[in-house]
C-alpha atoms as a PDB file:
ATOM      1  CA  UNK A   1     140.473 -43.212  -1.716  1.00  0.00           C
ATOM      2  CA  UNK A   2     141.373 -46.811  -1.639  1.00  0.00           C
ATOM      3  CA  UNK A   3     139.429 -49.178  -2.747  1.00  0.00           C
ATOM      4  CA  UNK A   4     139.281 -52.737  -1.060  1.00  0.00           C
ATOM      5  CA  UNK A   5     137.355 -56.072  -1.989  1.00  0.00           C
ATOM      6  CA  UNK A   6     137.256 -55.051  -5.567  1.00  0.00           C
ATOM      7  CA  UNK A   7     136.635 -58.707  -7.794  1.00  0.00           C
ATOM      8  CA  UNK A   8     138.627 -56.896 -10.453  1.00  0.00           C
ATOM      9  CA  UNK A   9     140.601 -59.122 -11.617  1.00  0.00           C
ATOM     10  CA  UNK A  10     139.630 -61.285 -15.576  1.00  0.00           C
ATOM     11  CA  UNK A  11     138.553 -64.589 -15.033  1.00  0.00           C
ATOM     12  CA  UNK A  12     139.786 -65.125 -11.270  1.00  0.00           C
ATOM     13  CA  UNK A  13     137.063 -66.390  -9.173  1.00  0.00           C
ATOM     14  CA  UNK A  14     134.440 -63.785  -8.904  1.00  0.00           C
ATOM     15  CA  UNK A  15     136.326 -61.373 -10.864  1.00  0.00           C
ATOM     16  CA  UNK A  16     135.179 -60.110 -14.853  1.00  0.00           C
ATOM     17  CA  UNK A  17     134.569 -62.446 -17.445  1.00  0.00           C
ATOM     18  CA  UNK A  18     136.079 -59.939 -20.147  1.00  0.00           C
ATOM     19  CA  UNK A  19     138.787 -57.919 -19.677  1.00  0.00           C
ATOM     20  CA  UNK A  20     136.768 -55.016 -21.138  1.00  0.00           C
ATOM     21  CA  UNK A  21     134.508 -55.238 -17.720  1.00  0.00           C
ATOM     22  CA  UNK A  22     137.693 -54.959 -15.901  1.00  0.00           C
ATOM     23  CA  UNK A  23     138.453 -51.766 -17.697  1.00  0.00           C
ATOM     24  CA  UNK A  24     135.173 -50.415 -17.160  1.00  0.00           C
ATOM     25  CA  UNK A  25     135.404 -51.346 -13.434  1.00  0.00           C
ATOM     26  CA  UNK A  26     138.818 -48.984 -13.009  1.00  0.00           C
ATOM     27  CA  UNK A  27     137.655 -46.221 -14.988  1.00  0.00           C
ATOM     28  CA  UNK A  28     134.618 -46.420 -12.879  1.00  0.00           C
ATOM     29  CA  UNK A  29     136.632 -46.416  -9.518  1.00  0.00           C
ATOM     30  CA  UNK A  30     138.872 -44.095 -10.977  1.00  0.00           C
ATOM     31  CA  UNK A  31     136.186 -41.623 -11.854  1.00  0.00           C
ATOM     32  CA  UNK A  32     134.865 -41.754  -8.425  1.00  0.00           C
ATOM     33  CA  UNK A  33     138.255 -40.905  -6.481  1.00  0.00           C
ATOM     34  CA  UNK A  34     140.087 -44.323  -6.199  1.00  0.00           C
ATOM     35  CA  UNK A  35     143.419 -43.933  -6.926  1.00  0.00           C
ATOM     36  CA  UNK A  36     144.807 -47.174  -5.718  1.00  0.00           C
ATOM     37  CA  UNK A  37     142.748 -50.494  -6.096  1.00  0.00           C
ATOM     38  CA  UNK A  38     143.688 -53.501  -3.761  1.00  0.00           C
ATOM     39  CA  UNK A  39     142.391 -56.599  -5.773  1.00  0.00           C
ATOM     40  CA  UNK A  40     141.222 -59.511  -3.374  1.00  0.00           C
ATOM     41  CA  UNK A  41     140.743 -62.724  -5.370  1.00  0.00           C
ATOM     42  CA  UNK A  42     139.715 -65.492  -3.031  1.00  0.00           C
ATOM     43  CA  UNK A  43     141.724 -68.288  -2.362  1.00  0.00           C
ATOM     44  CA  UNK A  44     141.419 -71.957  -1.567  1.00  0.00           C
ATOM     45  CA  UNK A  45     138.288 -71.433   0.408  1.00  0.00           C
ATOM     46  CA  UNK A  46     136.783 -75.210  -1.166  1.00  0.00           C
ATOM     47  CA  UNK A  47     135.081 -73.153  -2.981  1.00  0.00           C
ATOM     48  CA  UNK A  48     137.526 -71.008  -5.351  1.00  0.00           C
ATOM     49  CA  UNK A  49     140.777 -72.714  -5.681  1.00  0.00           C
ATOM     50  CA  UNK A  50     143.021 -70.297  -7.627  1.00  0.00           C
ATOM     51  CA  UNK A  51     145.999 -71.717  -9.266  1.00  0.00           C
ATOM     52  CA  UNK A  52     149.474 -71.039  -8.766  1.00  0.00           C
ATOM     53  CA  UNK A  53     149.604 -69.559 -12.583  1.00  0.00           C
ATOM     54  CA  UNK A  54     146.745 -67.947 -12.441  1.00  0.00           C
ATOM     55  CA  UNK A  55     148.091 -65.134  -9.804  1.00  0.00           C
ATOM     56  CA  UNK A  56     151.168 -65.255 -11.355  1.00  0.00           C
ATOM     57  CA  UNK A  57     149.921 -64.426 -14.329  1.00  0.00           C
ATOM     58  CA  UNK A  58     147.870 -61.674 -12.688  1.00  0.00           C
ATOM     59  CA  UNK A  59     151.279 -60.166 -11.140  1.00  0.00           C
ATOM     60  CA  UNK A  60     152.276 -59.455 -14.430  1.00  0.00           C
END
């Protein structure tokens, strides 16, 4: 399975506000059949403007 519109991703936007909830949020998918997760931060919607280092950052 694939999971889409997961908010995944540590302190982007909606995403976790530790990076231990992020854990717990692939394990979770992981345990359920995911095998590839498809992060989907917003982006400049006026209401989450996510900075250039931010996703860079996150490609790492």
């Amino acid at each position: 399975m694939i999971g889409f519109y997961y908010h995944i991703l540590h302190a982007v936007d909606k995403g976790t506000q530790v990076i231990e909830d992020s854990l717990y949020m692939k394990k979770w998918a992981v345990n359920g059949g995911t095998y590839t997760i498809v992060p989907t931060p917003h982006h400049i919607n006026d209401q989450y403007i996510n900075k250039k280092g931010i996703i860079q950052r996150v490609e790492k």
